[in-house]
C-alpha atoms as a PDB file:
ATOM      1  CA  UNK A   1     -21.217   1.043  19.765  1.00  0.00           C
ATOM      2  CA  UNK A   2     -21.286  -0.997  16.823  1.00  0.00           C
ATOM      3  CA  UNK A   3     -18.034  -1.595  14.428  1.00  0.00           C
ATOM      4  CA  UNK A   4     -17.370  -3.109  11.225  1.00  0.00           C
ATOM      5  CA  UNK A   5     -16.075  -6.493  10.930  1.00  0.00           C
ATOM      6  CA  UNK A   6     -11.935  -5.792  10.038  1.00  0.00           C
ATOM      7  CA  UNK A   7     -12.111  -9.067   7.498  1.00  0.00           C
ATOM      8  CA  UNK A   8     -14.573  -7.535   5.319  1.00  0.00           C
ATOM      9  CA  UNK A   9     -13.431  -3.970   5.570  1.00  0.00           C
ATOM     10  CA  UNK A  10      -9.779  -5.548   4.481  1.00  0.00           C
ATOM     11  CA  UNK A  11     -11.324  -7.673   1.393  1.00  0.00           C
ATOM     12  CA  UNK A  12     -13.006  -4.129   0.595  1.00  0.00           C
ATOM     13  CA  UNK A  13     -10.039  -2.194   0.693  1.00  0.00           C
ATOM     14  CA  UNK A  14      -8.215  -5.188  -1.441  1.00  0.00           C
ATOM     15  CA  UNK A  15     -10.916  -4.904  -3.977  1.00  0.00           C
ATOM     16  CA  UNK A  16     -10.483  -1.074  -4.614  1.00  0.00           C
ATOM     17  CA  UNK A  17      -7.196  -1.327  -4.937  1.00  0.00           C
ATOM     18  CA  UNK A  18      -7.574  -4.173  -7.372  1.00  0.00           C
ATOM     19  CA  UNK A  19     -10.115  -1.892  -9.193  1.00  0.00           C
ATOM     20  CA  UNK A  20      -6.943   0.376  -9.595  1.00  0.00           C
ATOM     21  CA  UNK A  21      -9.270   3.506  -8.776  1.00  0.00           C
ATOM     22  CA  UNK A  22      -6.810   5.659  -6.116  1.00  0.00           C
ATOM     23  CA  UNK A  23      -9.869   8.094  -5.548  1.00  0.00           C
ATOM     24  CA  UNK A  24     -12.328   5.477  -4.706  1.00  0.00           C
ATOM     25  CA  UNK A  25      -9.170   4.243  -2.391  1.00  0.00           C
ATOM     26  CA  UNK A  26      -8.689   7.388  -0.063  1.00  0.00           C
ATOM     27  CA  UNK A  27     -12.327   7.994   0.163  1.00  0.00           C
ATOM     28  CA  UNK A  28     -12.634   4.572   1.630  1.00  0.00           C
ATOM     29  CA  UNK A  29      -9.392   5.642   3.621  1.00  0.00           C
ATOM     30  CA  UNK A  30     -10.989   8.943   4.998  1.00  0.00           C
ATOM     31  CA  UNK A  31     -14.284   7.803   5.736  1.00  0.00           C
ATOM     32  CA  UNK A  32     -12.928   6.742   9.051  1.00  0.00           C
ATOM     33  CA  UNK A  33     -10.813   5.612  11.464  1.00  0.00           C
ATOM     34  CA  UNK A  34     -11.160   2.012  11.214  1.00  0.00           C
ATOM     35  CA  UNK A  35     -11.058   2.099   7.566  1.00  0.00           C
ATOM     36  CA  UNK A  36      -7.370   4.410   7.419  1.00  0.00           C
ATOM     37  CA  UNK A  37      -6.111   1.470   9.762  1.00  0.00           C
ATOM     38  CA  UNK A  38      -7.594  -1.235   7.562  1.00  0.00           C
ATOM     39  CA  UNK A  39      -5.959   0.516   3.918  1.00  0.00           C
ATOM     40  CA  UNK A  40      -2.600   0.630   6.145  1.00  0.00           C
ATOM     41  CA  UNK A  41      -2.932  -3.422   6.553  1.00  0.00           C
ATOM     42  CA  UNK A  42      -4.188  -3.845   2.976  1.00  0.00           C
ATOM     43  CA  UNK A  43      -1.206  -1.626   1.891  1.00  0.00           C
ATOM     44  CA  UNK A  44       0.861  -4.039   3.666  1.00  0.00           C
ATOM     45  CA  UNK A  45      -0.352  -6.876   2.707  1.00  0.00           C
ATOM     46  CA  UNK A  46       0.563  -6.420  -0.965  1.00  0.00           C
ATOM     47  CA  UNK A  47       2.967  -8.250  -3.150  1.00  0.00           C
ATOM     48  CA  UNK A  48       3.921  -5.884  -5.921  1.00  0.00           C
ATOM     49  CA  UNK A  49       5.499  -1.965  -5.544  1.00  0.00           C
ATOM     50  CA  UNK A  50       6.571  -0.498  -8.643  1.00  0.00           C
ATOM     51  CA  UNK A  51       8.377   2.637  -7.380  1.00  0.00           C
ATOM     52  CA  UNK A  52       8.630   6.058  -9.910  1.00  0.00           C
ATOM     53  CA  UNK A  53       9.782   9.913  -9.082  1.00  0.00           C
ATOM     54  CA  UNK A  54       6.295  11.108  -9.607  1.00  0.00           C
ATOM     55  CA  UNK A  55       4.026   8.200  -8.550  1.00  0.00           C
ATOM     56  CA  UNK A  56       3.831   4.020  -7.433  1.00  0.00           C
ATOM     57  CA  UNK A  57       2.105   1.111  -8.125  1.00  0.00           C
ATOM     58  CA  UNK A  58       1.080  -0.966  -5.321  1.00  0.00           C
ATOM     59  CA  UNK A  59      -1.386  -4.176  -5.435  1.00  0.00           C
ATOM     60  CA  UNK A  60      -0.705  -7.961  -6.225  1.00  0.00           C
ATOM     61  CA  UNK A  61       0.959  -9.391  -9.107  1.00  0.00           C
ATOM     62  CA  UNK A  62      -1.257  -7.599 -12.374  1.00  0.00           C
ATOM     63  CA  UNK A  63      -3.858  -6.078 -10.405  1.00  0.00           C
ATOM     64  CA  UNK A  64      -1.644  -2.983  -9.567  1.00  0.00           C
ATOM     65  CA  UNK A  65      -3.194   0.502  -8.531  1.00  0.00           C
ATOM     66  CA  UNK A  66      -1.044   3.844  -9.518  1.00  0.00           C
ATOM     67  CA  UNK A  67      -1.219   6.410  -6.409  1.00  0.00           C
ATOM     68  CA  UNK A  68       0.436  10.371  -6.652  1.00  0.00           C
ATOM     69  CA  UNK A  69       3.432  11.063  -4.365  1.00  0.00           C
ATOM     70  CA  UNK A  70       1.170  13.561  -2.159  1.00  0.00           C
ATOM     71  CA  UNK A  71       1.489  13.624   1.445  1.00  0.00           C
ATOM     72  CA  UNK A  72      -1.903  11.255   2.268  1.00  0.00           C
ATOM     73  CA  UNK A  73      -0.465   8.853  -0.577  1.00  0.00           C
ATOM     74  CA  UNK A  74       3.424   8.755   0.609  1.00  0.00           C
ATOM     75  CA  UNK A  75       2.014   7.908   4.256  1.00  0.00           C
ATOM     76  CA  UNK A  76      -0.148   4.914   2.898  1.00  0.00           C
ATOM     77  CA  UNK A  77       3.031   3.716   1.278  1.00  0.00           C
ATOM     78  CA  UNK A  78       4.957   3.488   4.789  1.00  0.00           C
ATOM     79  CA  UNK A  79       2.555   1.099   5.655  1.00  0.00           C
ATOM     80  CA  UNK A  80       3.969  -1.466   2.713  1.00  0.00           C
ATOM     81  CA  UNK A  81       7.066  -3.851   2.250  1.00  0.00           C
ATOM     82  CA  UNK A  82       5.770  -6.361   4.661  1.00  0.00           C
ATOM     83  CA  UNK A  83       4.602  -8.733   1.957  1.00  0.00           C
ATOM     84  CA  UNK A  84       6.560  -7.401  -1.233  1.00  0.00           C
ATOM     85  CA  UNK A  85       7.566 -10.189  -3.419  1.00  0.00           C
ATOM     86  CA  UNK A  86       8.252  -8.026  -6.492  1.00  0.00           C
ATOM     87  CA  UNK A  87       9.775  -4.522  -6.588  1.00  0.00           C
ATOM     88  CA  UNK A  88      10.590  -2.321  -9.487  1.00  0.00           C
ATOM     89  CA  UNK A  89      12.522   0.998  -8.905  1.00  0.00           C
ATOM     90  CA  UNK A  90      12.853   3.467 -12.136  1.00  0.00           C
ATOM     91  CA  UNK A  91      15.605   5.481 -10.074  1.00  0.00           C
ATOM     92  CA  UNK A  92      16.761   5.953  -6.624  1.00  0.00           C
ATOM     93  CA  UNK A  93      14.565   8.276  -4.504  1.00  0.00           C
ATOM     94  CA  UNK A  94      15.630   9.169  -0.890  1.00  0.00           C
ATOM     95  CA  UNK A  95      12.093   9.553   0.489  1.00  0.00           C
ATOM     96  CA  UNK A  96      11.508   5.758  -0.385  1.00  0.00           C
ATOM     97  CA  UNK A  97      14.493   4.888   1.726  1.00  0.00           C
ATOM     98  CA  UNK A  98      11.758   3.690   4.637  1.00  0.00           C
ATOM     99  CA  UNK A  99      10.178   1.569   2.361  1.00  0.00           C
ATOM    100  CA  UNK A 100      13.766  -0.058   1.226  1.00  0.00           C
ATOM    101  CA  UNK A 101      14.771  -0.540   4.921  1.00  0.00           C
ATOM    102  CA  UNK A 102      11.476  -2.444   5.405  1.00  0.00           C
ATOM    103  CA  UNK A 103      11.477  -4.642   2.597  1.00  0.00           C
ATOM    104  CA  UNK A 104      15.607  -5.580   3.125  1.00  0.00           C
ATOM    105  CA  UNK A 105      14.487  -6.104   6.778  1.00  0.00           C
ATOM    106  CA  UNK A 106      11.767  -8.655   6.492  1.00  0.00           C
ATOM    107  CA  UNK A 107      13.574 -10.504   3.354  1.00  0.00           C
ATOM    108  CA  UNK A 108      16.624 -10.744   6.170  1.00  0.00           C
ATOM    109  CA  UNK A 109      14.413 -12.281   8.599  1.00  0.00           C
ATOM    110  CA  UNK A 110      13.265 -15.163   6.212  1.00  0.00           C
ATOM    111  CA  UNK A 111      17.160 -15.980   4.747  1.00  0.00           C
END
């Protein structure tokens, strides 16, 4: 059975999300099952979270994307803080709290 190759599916998913469309994001997302593992890496490969009560940011440096706080959206997030250089946080919001633990965690590991 053939597969897609999991570089170029990743610089795909990067390039939505620099496009800053969230629709055009989950689509890609929910078109399959390679693809919902790939935006989990892609998620987690990004630099920059900006954190609100009714939505985030996620991306790399100014190329940011703005997401919803739905359920498909919040699960995507889970998948970040492995690479986050840069966090902003308007107010403290409980269900972020596995986000927080990841970030502190890996900024642990390199200090």
């Amino acid at each position: 059975m053939p597969c897609l190759i999991p570089e170029i599916l990743f610089e795909i998913g990067k390039i939505l999300i620099e496009d800053g469309n969230s629709d055009t994001v989950i689509q890609f997302a929910l078109s399959g099952k390679q693809q919902f593992q790939t935006t989990k890496y892609v998620f987690a490969s990004a630099t920059t979270l900006k954190l609100y009560d009714d939505y985030y940011n996620i991306g790399w440096e100014k190329k940011l994307c703005k997401f919803s706080n739905n359920r498909l959206e919040k699960l995507l997030l889970n998948s970040s803080g492995n690479r986050v250089n840069t966090l902003f946080i308007e107010e403290y919001i409980p269900e972020y709290q596995s986000v927080f633990d990841r970030i502190a965690e890996k900024k642990r590991m390199f200090f």
